[in-house]
C-alpha atoms as a PDB file:
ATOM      1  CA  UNK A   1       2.544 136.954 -54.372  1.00  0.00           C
ATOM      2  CA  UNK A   2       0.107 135.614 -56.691  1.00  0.00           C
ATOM      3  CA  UNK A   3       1.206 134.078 -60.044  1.00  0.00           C
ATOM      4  CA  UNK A   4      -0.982 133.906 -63.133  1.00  0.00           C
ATOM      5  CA  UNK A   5      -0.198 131.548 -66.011  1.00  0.00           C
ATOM      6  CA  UNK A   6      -1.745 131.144 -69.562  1.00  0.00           C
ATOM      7  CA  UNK A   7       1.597 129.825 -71.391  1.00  0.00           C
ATOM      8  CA  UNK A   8       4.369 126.451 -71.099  1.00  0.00           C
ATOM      9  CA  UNK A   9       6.003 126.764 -67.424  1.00  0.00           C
ATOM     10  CA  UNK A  10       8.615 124.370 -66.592  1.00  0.00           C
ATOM     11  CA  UNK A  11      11.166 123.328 -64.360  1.00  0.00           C
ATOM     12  CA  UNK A  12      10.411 126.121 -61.843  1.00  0.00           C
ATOM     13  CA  UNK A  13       9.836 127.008 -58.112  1.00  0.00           C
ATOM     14  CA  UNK A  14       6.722 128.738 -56.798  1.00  0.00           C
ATOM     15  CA  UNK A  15       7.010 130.575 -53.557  1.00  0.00           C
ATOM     16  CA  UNK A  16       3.829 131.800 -53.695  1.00  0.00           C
ATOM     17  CA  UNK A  17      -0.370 130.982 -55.051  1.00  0.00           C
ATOM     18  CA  UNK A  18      -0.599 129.518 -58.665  1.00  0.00           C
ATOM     19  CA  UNK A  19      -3.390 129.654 -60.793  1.00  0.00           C
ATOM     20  CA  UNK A  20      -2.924 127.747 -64.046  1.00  0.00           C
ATOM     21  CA  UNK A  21      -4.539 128.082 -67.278  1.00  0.00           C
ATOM     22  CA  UNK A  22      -2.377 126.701 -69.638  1.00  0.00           C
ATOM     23  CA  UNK A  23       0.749 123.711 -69.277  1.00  0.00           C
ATOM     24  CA  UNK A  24       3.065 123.636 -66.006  1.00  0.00           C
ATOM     25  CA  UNK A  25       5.471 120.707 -65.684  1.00  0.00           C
ATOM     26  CA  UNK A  26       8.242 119.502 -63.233  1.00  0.00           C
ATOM     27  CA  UNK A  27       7.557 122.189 -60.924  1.00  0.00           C
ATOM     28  CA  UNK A  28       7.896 122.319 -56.973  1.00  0.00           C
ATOM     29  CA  UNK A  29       4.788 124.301 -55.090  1.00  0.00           C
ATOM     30  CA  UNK A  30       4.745 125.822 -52.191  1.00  0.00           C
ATOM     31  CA  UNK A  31       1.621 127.361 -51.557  1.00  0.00           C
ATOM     32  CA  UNK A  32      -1.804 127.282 -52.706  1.00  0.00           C
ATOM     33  CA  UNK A  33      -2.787 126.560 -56.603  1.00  0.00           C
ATOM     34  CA  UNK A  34      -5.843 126.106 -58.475  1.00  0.00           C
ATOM     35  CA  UNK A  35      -5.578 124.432 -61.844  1.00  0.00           C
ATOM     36  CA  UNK A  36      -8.704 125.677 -63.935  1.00  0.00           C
ATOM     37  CA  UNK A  37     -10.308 124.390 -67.222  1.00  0.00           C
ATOM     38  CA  UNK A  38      -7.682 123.874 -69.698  1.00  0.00           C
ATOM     39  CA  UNK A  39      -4.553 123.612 -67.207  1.00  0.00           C
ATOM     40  CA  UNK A  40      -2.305 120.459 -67.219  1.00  0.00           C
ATOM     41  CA  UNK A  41       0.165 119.982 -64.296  1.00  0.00           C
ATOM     42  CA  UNK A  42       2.410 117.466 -64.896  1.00  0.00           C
ATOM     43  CA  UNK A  43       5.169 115.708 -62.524  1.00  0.00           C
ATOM     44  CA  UNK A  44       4.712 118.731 -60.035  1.00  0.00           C
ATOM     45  CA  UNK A  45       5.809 118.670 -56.481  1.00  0.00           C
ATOM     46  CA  UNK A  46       2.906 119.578 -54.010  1.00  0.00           C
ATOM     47  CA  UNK A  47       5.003 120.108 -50.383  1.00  0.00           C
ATOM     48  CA  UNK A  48       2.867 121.976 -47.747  1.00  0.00           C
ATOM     49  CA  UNK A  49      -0.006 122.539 -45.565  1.00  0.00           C
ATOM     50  CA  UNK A  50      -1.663 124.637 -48.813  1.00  0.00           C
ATOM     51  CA  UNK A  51      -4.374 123.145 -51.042  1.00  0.00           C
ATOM     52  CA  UNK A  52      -4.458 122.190 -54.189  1.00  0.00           C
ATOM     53  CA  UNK A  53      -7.852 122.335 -56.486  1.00  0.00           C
ATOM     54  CA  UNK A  54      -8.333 120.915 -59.507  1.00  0.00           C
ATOM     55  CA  UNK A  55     -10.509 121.373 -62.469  1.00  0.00           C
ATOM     56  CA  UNK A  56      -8.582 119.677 -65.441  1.00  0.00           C
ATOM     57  CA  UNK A  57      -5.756 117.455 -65.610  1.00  0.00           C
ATOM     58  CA  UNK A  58      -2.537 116.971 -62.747  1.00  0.00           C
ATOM     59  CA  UNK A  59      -0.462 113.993 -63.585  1.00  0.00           C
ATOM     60  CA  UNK A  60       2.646 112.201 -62.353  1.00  0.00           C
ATOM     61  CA  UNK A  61       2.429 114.162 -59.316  1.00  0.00           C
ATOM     62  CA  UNK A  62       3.795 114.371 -55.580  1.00  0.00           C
ATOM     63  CA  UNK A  63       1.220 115.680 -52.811  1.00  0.00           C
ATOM     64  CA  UNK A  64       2.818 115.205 -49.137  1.00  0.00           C
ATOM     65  CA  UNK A  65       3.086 116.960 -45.613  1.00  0.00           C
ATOM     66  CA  UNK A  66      -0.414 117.979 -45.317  1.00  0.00           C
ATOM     67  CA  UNK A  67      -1.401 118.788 -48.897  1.00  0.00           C
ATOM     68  CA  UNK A  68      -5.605 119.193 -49.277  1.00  0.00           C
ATOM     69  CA  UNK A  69      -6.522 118.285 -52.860  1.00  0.00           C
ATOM     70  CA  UNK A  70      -9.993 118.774 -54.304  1.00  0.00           C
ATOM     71  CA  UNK A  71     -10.536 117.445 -57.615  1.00  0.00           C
ATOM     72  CA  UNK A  72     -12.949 118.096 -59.789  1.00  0.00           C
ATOM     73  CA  UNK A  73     -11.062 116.740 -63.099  1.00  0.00           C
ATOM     74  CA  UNK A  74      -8.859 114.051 -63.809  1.00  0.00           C
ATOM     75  CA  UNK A  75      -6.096 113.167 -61.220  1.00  0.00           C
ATOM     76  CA  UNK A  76      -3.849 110.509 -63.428  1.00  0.00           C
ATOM     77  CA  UNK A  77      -1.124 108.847 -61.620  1.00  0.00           C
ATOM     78  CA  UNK A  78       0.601 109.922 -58.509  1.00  0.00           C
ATOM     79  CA  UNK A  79       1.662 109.821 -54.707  1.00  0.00           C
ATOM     80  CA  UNK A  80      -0.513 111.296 -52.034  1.00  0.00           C
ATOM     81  CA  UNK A  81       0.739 110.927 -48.444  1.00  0.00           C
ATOM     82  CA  UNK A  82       1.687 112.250 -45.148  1.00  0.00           C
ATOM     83  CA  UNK A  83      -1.637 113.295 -43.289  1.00  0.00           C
ATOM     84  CA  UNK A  84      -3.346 114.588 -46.925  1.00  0.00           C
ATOM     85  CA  UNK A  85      -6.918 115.180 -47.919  1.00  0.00           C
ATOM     86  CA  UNK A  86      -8.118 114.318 -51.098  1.00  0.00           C
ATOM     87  CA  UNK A  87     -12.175 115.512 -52.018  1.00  0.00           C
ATOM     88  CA  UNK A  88     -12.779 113.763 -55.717  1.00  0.00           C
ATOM     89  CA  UNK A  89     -16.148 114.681 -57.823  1.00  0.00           C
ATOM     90  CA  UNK A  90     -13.841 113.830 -60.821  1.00  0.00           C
ATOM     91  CA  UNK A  91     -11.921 111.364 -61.567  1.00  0.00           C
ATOM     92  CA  UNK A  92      -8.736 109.303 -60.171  1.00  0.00           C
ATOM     93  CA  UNK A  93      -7.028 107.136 -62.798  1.00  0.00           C
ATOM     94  CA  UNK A  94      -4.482 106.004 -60.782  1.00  0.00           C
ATOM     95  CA  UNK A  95      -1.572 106.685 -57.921  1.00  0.00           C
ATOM     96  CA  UNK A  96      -0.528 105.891 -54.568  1.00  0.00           C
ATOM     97  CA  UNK A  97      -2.497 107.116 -51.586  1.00  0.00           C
ATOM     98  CA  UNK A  98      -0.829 106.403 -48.295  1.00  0.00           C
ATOM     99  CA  UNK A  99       0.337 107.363 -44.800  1.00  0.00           C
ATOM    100  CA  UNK A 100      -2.966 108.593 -42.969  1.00  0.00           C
ATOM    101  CA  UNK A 101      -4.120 109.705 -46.158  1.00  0.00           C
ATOM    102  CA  UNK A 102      -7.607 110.270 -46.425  1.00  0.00           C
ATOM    103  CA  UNK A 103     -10.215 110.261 -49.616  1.00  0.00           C
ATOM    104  CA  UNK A 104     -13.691 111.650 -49.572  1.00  0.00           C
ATOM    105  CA  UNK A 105     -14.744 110.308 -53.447  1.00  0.00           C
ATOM    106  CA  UNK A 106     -17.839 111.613 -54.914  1.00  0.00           C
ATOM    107  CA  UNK A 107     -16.663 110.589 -58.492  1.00  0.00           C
ATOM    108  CA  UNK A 108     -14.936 107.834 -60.221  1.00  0.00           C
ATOM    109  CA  UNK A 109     -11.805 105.602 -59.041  1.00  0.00           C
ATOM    110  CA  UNK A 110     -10.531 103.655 -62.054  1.00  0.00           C
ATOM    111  CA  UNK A 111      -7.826 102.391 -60.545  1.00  0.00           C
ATOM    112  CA  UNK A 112      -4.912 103.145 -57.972  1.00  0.00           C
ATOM    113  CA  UNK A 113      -3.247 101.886 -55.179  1.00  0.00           C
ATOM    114  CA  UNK A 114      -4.903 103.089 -51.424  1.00  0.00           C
ATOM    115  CA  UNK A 115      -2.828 101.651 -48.488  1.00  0.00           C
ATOM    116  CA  UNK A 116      -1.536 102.496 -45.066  1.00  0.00           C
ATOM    117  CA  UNK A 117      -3.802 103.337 -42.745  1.00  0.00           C
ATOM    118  CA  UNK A 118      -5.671 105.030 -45.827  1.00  0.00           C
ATOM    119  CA  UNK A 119      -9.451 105.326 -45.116  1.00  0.00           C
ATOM    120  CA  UNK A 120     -12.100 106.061 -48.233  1.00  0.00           C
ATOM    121  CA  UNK A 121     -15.196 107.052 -47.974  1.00  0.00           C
ATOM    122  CA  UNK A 122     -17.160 106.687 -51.351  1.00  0.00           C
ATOM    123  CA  UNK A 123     -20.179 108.345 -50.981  1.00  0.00           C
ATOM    124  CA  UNK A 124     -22.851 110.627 -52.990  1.00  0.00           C
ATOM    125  CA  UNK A 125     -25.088 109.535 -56.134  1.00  0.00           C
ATOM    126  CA  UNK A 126     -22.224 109.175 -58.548  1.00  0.00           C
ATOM    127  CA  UNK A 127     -19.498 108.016 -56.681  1.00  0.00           C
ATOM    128  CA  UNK A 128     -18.256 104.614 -58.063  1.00  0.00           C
ATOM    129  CA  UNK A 129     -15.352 102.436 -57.368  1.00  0.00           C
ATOM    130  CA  UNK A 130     -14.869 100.768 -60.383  1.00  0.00           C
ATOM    131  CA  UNK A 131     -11.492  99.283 -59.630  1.00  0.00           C
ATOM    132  CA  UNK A 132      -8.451  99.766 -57.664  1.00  0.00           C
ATOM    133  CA  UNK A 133      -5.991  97.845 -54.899  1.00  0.00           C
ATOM    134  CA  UNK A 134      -7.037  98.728 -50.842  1.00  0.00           C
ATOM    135  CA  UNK A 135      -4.980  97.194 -48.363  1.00  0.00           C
ATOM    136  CA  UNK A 136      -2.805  97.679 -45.667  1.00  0.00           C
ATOM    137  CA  UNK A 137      -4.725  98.800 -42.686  1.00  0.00           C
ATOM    138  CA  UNK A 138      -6.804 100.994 -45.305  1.00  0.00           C
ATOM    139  CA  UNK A 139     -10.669 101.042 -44.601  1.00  0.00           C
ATOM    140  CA  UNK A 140     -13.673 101.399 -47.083  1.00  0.00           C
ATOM    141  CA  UNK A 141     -16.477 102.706 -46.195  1.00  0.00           C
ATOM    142  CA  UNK A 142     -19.085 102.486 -49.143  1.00  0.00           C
ATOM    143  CA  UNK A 143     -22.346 104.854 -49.105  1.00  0.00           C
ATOM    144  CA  UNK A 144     -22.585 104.276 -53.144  1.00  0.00           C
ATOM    145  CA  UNK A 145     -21.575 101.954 -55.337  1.00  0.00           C
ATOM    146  CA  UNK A 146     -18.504  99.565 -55.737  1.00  0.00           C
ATOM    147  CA  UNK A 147     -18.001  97.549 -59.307  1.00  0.00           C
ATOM    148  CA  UNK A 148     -14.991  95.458 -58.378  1.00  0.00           C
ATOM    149  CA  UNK A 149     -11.353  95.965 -57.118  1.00  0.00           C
ATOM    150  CA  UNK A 150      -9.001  94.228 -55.148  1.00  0.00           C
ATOM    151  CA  UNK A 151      -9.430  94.294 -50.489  1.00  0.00           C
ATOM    152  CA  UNK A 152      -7.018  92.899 -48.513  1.00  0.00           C
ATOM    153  CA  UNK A 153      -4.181  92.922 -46.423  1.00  0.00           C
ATOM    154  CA  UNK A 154      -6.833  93.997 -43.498  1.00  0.00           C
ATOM    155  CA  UNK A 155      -8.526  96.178 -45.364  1.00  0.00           C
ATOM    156  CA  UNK A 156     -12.148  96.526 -43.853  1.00  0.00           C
ATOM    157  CA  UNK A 157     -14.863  97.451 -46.012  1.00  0.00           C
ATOM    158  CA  UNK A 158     -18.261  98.808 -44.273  1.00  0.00           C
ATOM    159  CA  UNK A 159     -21.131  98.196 -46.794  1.00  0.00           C
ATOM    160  CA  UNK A 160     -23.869 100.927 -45.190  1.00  0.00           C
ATOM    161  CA  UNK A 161     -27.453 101.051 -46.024  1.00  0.00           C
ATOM    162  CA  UNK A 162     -26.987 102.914 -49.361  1.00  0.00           C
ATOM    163  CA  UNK A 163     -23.981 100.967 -50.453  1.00  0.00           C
ATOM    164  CA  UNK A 164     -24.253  98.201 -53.272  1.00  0.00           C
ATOM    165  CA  UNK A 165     -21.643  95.655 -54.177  1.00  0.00           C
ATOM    166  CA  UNK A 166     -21.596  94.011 -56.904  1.00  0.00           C
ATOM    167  CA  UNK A 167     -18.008  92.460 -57.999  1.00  0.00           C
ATOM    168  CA  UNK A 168     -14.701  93.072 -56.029  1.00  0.00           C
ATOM    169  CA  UNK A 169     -12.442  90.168 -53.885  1.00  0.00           C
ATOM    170  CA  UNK A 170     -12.716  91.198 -50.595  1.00  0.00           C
ATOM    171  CA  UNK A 171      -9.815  89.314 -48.380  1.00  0.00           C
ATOM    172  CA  UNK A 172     -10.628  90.987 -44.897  1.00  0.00           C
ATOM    173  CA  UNK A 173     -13.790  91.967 -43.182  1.00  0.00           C
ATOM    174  CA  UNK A 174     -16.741  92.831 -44.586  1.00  0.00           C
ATOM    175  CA  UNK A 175     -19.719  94.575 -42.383  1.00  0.00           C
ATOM    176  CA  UNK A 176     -22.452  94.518 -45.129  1.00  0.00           C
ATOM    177  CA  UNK A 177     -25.806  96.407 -43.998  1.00  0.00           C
ATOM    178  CA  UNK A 178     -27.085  97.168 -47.812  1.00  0.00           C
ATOM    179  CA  UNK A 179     -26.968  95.584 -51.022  1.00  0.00           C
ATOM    180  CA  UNK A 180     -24.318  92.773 -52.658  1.00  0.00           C
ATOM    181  CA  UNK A 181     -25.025  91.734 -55.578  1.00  0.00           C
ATOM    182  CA  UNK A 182     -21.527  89.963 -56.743  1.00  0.00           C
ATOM    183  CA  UNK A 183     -18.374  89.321 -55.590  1.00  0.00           C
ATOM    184  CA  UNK A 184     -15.539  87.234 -54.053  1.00  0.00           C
ATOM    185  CA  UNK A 185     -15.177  87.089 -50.040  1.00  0.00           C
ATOM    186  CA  UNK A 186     -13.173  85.104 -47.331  1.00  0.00           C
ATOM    187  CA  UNK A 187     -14.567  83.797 -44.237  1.00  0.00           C
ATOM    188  CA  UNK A 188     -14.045  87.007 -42.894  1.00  0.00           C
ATOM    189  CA  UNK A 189     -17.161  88.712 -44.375  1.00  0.00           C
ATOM    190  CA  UNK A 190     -19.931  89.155 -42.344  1.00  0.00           C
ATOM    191  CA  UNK A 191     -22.264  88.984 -45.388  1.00  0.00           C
ATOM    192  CA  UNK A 192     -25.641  89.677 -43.375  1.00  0.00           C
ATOM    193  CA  UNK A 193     -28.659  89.408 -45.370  1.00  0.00           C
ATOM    194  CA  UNK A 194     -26.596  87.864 -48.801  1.00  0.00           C
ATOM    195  CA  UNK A 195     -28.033  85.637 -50.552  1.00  0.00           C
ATOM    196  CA  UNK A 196     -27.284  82.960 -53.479  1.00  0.00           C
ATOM    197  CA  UNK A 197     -23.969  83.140 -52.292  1.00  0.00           C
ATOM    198  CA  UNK A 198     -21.833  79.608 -52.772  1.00  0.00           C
ATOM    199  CA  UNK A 199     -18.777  78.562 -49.814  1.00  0.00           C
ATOM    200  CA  UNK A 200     -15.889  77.220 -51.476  1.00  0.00           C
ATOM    201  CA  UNK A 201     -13.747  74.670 -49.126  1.00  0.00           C
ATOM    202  CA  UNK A 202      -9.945  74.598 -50.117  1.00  0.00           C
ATOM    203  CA  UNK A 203      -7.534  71.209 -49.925  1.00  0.00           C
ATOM    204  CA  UNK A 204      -4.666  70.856 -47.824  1.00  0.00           C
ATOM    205  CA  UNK A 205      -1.848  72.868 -49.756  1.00  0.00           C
ATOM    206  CA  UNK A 206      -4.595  73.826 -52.752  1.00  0.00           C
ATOM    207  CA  UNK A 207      -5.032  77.215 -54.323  1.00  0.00           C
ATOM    208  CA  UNK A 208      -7.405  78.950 -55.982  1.00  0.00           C
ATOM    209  CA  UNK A 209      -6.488  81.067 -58.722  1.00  0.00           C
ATOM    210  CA  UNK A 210      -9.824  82.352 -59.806  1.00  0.00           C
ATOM    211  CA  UNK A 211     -13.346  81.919 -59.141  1.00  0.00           C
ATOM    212  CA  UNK A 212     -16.133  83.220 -61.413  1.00  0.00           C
ATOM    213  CA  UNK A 213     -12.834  84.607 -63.563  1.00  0.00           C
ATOM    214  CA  UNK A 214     -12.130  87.010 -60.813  1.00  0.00           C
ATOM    215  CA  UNK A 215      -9.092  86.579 -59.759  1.00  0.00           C
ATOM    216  CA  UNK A 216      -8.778  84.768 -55.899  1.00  0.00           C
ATOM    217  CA  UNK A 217      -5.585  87.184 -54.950  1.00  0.00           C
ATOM    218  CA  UNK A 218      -5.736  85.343 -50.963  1.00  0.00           C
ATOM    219  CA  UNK A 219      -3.762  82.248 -49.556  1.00  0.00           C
ATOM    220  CA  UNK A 220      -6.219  78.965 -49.386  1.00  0.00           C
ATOM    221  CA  UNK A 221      -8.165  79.052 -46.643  1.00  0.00           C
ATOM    222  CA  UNK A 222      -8.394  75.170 -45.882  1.00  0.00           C
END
């Protein structure tokens, strides 16, 4: 069956497709649901192989076992994991992508936390990584434009000939084949064609705390 809402839904289970109009909240979905203009979905549970599209506002949310999001409006907060899909031309102010999770963003990333064998691929003409934490096996691949956050734990970022740079700290490798601009990198950066770029040896039992006044978040490399 096929539900319809344009009113204040809460504490419910849906068996079947939801399309959402108005204000759902702590609600468990089973199937398919597309929240349109004007639809808040907050502290939902998102638990199947279904899909979820977005054109307003989910928050506090739980998307697992195969759960394909596209979102075209504001994802705030969150856990995505367990083999999902997540398509952004909106924007992601936060959550927790993990567990083979993987994010195609042609919008905005303010912030969140992408780890776990995560892989993003930020790509089109206004996708931007403004900030965020990657790590944990998770791999970048930039095709636009990153503004800063926080790489490591071995997570690989792969700077391709469209992709720019300019601020992050990058912990793990770095395969750079278009433009940096800023930024703080380990050893492990294969910074091809950088330049103006300054190497910073560390004493014996030393640490750096901040460079620039981004923060250094890596043990001293000595």
């Amino acid at each position: 069956y096929w539900v319809t809402n344009y009113s204040t839904i809460s504490d419910c289970t849906f068996a079947g497709s939801v399309a959402n109009y108005s204000t759902i909240s702590d609600c468990t979905f089973a199937y398919s649901v597309t929240n349109y203009s004007g639809g808040e979905i907050h502290r939902g549970t998102f638990d199947s192989d279904k899909t979820v599209t977005n054109y307003y506002t989910i928050s506090d949310s739980t998307f697992q076992n195969t759960c394909s999001v596209t979102n075209g409006g504001m994802i705030n907060n969150g856990t995505f994991k367990n083999t999902g899909s997540v398509t952004n031309s909106g924007l992601i102010s936060g959550g927790t992508f993990q567990n083979t999770c993987s994010v195609t963003n042609e919008g905005t990333i303010k912030k969140g936390t992408f780890k776990d064998v995560c892989s993003v691929t930020n790509e089109g003409a206004n996708a931007t990584i403004e900030n965020g934490t990657f790590k944990n096996m998770c791999r970048v691949i930039n095709n636009s434009t990153i503004k800063n956050g926080t790489f490591k734990n071995k997570c690989s970022v792969e700077n391709n000939a469209n992709g720019t740079i300019s601020g992050g700290t990058f912990t793990y490798k770095v395969e750079n084949n278009g433009i940096i601009t800023g930024g703080v990198f380990n050893r492990n950066a294969n910074l091809t064609g950088v330049t103006g770029g300054y190497n910073i040896t560390v004493a014996s039992n030393a640490k750096i705390e901040k460079v620039n006044g981004v923060p250094a978040e890596w043990a001293p490399y000595v």
